[in-house]
C-alpha atoms as a PDB file:
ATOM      1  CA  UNK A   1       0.000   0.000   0.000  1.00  0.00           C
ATOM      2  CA  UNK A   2       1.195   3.954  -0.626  1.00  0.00           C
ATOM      3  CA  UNK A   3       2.512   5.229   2.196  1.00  0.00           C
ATOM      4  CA  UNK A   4       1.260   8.898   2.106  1.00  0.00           C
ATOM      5  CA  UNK A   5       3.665  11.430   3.855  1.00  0.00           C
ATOM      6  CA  UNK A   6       0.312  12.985   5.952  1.00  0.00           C
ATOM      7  CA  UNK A   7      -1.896  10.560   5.427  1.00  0.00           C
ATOM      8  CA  UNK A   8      -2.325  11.078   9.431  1.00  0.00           C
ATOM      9  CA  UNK A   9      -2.589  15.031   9.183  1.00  0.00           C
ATOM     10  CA  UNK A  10      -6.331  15.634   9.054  1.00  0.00           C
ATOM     11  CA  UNK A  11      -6.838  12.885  12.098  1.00  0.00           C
ATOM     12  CA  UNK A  12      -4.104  14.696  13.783  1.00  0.00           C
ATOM     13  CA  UNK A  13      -5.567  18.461  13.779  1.00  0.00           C
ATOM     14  CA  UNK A  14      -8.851  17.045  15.104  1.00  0.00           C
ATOM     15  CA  UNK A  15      -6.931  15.809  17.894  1.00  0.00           C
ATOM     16  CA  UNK A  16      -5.692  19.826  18.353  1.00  0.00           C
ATOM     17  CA  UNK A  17      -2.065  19.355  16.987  1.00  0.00           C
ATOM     18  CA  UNK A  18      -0.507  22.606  15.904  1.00  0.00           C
ATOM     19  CA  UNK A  19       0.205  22.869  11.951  1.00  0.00           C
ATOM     20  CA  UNK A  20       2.212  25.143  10.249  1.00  0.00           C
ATOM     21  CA  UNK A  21       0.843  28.170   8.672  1.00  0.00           C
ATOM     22  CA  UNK A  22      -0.013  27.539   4.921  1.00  0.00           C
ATOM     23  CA  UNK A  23      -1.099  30.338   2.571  1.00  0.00           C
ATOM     24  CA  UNK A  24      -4.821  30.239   1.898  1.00  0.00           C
ATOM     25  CA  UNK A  25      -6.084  30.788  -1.291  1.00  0.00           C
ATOM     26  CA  UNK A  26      -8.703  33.611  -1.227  1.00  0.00           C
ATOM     27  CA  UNK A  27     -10.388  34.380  -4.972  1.00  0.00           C
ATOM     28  CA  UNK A  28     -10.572  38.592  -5.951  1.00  0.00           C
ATOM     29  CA  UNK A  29     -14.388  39.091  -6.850  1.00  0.00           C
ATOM     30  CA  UNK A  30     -13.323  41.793  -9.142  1.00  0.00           C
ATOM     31  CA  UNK A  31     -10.939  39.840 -10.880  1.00  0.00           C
ATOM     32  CA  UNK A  32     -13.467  38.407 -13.628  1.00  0.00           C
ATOM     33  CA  UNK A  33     -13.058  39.692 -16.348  1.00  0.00           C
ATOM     34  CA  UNK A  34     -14.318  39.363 -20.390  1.00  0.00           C
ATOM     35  CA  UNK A  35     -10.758  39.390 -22.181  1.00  0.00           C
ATOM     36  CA  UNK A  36      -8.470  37.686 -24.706  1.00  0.00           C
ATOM     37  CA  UNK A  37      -4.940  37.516 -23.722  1.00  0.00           C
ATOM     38  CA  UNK A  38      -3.457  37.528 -27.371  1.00  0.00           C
ATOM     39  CA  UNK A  39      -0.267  36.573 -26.200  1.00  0.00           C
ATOM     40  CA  UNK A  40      -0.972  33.226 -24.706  1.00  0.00           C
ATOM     41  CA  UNK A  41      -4.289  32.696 -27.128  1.00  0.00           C
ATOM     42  CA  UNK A  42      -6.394  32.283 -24.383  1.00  0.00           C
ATOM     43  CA  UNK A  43      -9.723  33.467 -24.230  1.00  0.00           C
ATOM     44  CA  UNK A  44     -11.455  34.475 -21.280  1.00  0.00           C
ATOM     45  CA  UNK A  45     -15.521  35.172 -21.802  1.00  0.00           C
ATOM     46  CA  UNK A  46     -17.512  35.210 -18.896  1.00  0.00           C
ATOM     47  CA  UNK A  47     -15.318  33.952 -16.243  1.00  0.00           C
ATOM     48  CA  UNK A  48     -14.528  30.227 -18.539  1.00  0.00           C
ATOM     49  CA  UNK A  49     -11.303  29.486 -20.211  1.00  0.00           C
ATOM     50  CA  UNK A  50     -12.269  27.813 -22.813  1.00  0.00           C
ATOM     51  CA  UNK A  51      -9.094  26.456 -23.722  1.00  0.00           C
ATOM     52  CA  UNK A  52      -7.641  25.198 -20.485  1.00  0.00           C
ATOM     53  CA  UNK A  53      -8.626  21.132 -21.056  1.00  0.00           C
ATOM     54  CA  UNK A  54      -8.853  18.685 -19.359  1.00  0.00           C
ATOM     55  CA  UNK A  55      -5.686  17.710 -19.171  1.00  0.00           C
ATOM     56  CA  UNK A  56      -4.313  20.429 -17.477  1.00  0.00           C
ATOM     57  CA  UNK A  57      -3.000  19.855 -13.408  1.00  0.00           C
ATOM     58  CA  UNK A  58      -5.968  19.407 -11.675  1.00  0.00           C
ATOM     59  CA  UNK A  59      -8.069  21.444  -8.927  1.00  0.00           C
ATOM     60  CA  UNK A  60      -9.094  20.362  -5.584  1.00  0.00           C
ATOM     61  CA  UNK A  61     -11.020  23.179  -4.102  1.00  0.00           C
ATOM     62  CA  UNK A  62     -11.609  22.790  -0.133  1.00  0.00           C
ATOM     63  CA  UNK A  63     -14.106  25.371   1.317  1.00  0.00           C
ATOM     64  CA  UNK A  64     -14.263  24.814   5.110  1.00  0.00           C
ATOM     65  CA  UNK A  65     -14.147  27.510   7.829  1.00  0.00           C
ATOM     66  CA  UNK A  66     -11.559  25.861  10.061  1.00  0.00           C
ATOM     67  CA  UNK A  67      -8.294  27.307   9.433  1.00  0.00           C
ATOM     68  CA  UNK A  68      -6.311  24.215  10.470  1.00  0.00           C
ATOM     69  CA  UNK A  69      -8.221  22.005   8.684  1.00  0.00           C
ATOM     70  CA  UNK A  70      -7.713  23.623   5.724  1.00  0.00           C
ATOM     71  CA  UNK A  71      -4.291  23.534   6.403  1.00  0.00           C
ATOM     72  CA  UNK A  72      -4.494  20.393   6.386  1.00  0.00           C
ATOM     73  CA  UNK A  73      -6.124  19.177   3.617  1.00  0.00           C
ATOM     74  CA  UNK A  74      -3.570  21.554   1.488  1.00  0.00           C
ATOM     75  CA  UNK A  75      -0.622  19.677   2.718  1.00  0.00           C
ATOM     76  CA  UNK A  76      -2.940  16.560   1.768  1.00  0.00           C
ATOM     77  CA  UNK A  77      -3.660  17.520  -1.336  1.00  0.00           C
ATOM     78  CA  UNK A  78      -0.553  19.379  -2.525  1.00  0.00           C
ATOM     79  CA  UNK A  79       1.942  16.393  -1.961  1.00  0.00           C
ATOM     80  CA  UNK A  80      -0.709  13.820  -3.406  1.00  0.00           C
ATOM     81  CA  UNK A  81       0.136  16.286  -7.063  1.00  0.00           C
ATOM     82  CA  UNK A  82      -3.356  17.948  -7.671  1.00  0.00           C
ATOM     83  CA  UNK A  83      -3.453  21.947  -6.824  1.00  0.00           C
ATOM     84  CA  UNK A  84      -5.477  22.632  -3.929  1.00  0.00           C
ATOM     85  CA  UNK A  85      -7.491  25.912  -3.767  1.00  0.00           C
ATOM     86  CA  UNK A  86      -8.814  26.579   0.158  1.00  0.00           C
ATOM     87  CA  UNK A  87     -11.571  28.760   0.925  1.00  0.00           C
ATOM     88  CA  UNK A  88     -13.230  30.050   4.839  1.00  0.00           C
ATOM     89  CA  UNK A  89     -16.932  30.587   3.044  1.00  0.00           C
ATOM     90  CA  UNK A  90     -19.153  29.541   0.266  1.00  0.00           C
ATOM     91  CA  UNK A  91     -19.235  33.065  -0.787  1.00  0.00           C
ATOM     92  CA  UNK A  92     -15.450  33.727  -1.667  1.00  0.00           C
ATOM     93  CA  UNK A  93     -15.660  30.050  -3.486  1.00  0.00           C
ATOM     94  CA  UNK A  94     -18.611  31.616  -5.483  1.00  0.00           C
ATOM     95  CA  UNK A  95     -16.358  34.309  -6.737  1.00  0.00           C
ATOM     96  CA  UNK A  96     -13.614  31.871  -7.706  1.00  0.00           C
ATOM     97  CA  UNK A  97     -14.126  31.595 -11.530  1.00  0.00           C
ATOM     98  CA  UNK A  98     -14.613  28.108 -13.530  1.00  0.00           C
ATOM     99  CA  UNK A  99     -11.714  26.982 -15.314  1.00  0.00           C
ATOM    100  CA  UNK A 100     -12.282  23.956 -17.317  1.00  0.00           C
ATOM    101  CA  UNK A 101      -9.588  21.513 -15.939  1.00  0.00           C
ATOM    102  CA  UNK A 102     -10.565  18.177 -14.036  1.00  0.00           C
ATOM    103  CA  UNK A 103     -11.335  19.201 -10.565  1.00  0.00           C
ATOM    104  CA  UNK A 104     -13.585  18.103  -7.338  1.00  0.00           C
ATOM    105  CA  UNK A 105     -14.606  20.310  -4.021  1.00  0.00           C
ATOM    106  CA  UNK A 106     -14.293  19.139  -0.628  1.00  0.00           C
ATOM    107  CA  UNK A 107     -16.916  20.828   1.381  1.00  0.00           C
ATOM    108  CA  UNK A 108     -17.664  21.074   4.634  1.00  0.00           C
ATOM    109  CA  UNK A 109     -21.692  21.092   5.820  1.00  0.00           C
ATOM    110  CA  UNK A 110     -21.446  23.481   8.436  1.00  0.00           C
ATOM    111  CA  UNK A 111     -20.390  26.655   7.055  1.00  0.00           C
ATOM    112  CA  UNK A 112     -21.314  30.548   8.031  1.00  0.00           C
ATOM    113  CA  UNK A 113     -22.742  32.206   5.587  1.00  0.00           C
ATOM    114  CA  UNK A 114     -24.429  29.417   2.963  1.00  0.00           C
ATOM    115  CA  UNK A 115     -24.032  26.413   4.492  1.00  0.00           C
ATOM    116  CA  UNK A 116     -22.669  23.454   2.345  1.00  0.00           C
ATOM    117  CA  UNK A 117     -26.069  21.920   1.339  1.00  0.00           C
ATOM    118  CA  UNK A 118     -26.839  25.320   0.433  1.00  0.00           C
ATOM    119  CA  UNK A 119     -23.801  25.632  -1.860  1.00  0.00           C
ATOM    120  CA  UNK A 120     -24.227  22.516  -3.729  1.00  0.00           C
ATOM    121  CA  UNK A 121     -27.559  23.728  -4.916  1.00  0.00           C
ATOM    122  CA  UNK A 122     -25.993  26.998  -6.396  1.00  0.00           C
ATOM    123  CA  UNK A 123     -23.321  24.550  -8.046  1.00  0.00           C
ATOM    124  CA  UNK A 124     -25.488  22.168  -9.267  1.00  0.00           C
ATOM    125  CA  UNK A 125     -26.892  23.404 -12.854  1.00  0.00           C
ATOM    126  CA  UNK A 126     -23.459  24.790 -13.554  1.00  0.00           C
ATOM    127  CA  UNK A 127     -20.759  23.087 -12.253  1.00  0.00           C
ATOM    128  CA  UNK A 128     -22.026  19.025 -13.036  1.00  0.00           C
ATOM    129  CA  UNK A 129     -17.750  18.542 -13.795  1.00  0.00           C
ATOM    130  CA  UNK A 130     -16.841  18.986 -10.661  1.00  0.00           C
ATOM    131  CA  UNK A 131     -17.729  16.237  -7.934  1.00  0.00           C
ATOM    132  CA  UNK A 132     -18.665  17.239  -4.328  1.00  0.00           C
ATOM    133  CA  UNK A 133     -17.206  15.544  -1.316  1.00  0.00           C
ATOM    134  CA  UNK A 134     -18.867  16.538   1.681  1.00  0.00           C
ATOM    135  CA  UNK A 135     -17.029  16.520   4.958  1.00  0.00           C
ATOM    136  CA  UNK A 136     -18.456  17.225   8.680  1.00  0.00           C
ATOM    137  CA  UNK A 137     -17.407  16.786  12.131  1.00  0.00           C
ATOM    138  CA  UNK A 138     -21.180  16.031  13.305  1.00  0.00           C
ATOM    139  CA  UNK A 139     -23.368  14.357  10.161  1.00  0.00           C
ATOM    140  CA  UNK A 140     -26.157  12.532  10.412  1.00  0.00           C
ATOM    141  CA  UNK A 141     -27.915   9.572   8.105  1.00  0.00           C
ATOM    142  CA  UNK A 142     -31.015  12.275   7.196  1.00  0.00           C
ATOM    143  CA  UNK A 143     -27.745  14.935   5.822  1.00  0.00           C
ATOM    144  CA  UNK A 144     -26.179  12.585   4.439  1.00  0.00           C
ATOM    145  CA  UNK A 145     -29.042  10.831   2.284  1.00  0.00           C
ATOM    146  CA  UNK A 146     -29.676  14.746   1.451  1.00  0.00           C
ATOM    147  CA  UNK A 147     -26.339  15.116   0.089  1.00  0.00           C
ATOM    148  CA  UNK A 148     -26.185  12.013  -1.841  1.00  0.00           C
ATOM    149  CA  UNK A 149     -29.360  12.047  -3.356  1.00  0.00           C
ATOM    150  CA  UNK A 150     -28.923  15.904  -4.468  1.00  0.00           C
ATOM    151  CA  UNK A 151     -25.742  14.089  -6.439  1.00  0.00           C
ATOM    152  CA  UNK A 152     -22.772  14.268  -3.821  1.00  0.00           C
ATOM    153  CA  UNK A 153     -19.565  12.328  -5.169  1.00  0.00           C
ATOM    154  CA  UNK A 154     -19.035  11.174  -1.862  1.00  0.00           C
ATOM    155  CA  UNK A 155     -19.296  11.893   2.412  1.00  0.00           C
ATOM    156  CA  UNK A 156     -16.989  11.428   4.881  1.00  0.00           C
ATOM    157  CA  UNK A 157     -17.285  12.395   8.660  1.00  0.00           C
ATOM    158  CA  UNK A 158     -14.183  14.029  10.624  1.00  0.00           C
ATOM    159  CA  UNK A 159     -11.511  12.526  11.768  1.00  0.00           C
ATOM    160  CA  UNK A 160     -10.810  10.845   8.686  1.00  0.00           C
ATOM    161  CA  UNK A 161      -7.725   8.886   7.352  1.00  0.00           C
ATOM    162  CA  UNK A 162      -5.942  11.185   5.011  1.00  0.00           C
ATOM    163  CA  UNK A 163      -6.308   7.835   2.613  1.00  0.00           C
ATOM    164  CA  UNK A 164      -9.676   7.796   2.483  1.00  0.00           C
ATOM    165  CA  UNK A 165      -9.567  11.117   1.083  1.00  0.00           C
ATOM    166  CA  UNK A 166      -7.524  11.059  -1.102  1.00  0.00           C
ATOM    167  CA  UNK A 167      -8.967   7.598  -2.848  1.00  0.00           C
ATOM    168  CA  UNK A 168     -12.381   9.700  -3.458  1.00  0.00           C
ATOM    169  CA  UNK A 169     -10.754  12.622  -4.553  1.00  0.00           C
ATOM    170  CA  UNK A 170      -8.763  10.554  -7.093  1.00  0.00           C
ATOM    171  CA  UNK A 171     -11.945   8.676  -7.852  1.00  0.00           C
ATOM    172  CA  UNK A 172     -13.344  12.510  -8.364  1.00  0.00           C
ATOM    173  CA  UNK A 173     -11.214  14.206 -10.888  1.00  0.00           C
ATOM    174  CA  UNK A 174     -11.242  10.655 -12.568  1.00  0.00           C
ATOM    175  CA  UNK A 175     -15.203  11.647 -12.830  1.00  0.00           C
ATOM    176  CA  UNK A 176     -14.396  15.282 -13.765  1.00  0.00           C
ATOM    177  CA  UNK A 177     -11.799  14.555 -16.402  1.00  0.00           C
ATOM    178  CA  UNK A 178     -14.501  12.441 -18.594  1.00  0.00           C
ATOM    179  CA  UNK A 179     -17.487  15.142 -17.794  1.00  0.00           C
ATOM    180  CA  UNK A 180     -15.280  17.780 -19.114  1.00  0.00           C
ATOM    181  CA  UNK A 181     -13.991  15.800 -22.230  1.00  0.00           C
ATOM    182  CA  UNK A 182     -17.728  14.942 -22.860  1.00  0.00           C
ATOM    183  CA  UNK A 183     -18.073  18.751 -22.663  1.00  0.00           C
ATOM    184  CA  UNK A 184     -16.107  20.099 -25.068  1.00  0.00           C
ATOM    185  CA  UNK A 185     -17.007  17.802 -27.427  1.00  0.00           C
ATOM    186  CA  UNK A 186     -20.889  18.767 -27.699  1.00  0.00           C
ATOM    187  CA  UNK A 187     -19.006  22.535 -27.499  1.00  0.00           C
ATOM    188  CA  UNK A 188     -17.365  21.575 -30.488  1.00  0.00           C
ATOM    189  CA  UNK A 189     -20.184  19.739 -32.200  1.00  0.00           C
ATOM    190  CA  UNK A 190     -22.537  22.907 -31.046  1.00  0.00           C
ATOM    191  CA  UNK A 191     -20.504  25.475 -32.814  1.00  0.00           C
ATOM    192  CA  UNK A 192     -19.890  23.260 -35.964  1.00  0.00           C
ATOM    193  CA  UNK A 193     -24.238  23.114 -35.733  1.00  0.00           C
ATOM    194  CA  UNK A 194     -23.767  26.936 -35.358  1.00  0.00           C
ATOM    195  CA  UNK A 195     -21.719  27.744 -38.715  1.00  0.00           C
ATOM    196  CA  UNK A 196     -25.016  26.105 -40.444  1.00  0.00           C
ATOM    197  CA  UNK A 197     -27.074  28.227 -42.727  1.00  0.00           C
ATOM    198  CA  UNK A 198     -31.126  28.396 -41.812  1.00  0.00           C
ATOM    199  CA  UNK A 199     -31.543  25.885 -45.275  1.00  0.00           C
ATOM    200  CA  UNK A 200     -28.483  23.997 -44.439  1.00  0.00           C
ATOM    201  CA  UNK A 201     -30.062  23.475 -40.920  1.00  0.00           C
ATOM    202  CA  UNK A 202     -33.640  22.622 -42.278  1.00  0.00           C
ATOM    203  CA  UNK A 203     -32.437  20.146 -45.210  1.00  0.00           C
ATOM    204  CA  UNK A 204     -29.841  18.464 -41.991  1.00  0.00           C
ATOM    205  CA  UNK A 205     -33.295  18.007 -39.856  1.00  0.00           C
ATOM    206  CA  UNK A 206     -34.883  16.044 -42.842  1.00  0.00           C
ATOM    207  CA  UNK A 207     -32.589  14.089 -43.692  1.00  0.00           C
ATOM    208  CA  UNK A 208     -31.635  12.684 -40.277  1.00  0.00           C
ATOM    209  CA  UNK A 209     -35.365  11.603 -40.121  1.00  0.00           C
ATOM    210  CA  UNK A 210     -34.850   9.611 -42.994  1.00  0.00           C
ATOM    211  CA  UNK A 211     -36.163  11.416 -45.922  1.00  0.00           C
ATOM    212  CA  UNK A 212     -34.532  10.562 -49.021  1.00  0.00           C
ATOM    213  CA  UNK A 213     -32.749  13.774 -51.173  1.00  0.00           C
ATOM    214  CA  UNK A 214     -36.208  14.241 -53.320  1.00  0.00           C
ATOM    215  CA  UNK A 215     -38.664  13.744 -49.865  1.00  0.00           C
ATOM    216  CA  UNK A 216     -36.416  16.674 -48.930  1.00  0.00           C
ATOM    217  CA  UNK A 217     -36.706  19.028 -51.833  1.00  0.00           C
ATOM    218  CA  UNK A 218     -40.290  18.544 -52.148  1.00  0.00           C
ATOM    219  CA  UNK A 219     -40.620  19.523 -48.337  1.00  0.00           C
ATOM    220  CA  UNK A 220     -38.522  22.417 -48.754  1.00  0.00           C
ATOM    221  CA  UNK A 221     -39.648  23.515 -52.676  1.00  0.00           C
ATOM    222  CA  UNK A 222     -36.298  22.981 -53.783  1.00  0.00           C
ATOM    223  CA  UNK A 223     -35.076  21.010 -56.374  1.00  0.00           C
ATOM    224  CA  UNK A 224     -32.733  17.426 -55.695  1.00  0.00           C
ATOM    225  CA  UNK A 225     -29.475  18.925 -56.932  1.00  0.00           C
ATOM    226  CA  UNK A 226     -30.253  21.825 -54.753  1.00  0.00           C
ATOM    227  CA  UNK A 227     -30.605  19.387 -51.812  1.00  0.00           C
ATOM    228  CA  UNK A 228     -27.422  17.332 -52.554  1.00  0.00           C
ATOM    229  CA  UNK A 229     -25.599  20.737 -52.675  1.00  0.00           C
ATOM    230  CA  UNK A 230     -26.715  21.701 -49.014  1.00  0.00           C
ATOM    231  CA  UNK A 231     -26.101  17.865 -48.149  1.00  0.00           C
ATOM    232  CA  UNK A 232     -22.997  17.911 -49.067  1.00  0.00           C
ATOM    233  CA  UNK A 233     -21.839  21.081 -47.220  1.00  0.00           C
ATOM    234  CA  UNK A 234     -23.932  19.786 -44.107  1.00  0.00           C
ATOM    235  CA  UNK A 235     -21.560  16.894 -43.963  1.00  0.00           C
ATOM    236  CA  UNK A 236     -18.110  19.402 -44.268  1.00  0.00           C
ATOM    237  CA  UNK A 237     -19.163  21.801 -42.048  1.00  0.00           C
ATOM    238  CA  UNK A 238     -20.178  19.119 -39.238  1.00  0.00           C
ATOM    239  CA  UNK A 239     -17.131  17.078 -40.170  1.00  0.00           C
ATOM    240  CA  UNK A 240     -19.477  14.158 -40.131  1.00  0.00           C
ATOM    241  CA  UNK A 241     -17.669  11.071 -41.739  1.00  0.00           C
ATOM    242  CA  UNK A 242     -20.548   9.079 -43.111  1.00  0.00           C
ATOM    243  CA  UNK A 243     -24.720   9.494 -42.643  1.00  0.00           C
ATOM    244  CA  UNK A 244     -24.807   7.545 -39.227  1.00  0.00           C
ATOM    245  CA  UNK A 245     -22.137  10.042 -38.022  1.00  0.00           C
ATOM    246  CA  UNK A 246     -24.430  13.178 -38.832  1.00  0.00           C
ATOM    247  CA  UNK A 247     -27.797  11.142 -37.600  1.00  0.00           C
ATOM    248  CA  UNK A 248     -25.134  10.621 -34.033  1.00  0.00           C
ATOM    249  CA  UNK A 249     -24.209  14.351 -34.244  1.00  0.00           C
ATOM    250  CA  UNK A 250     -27.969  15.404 -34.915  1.00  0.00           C
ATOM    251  CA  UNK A 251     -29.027  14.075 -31.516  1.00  0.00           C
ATOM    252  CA  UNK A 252     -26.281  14.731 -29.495  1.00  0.00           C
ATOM    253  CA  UNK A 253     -26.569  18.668 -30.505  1.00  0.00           C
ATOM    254  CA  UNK A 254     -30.116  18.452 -29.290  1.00  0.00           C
ATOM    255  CA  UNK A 255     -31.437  20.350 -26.314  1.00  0.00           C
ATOM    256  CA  UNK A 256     -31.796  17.314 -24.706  1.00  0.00           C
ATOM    257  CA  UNK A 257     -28.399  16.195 -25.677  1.00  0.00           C
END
């Protein structure tokens, strides 16, 4: 088994040992900004870089209001190789911005301002890539059920092993890395759909519903050249390699999709 350096750490502050004073990481609110940094070719529109993947280090965010437990869990996290990001509140995590790299959040329930059952409902329509690990020094089987069934990676209650930590978190960016590459794929196939004209659009609906090339014209009043034309550039600008390739794309740029 991997002997972690301080894998006993977290057990350890809960017992009241005295840690060492580690810089926490506290998020400017007025830092977002809508930019391109035409050096680096990296744009910036509404707090998401679009072009930071998923393979890029990733991000274990920790929002607890302890001080030494954050501590704690950076030391953790830091010599295990992700980043760690610490934060005292759900409001100064709130003004951290997204950055599309695998990552996962260790949250503590009992926080001051919006409490962590509070927070994963803000982060829940917008932030589906990145796993939740809830952590508390007093859960019960109701919270817990809560958590879980309102999607929570994972819960663990304090003192923990610093190995069972860092086991879900690995299991977590695991989980992030293939939401995020799922992600940018419908981004991709989304603004392919996008560079469609209106006719291209219509004459791609009908013929992923299986009208022939003439069913098609006679729908639209154009001829069957006409529709092998916009057929043809259909399958360039969606860089669809054969028919069952576009019918796949067709659904998976869906609403639904």
């Amino acid at each position: 088994m991997t002997q972690w350096p301080h894998r006993q750490i977290v057990t350890d502050q809960c017992q009241g040992m005295e840690l060492p004073l580690i810089r926490t990481v506290v998020p400017d609110c007025c830092m977002l900004e809508l930019m391109t940094e035409m050096g680096a070719g990296v744009l910036v529109h509404d707090g998401v870089k679009p072009s930071a993947m998923s393979q890029g280090t990733p991000i274990v965010f920790v929002v607890d209001d302890d001080a030494a437990m954050r501590e704690s869990l950076e030391l953790l996290i830091g010599d295990a190789g992700w980043q760690p990001e610490t934060f005292a509140s759900a409001q100064e995590f709130l003004c951290r911005e997204r950055v599309l790299v695998p990552s996962c959040l260790v949250l503590d329930i009992a926080l001051p301002d919006l409490n962590g059952l509070d927070l994963q409902k803000h982060l829940a329509a917008d932030r589906k890539d990145m796993p939740i690990i809830f952590v508390t020094g007093h859960g019960d089987i109701a919270m817990t059920v809560q958590a879980m069934k309102a999607g929570a990676f994972d819960f663990l209650t304090k003192p923990f092993r610093g190995e069972a930590l860092l086991s879900a978190v690995g299991q977590a960016i695991e989980r992030s890395r293939i939401a995020l590459d799922h992600e940018m794929e419908i981004r991709g196939l989304r603004d392919c759909y996008a560079s469609l004209s209106r006719r291209e659009r219509e004459v791609m609906a009908l013929i992923v519903s299986g009208l022939l090339n003439k069913q098609v014209g006679s729908e639209l009043g154009i001829s069957e050249i006409t529709v092998k034309a916009h057929r043809g550039q259909v399958m360039r600008k969606m860089k669809a390699g054969s028919f069952a390739s576009l019918v796949n794309m067709a659904l998976r740029v869906s609403p639904a999709a």
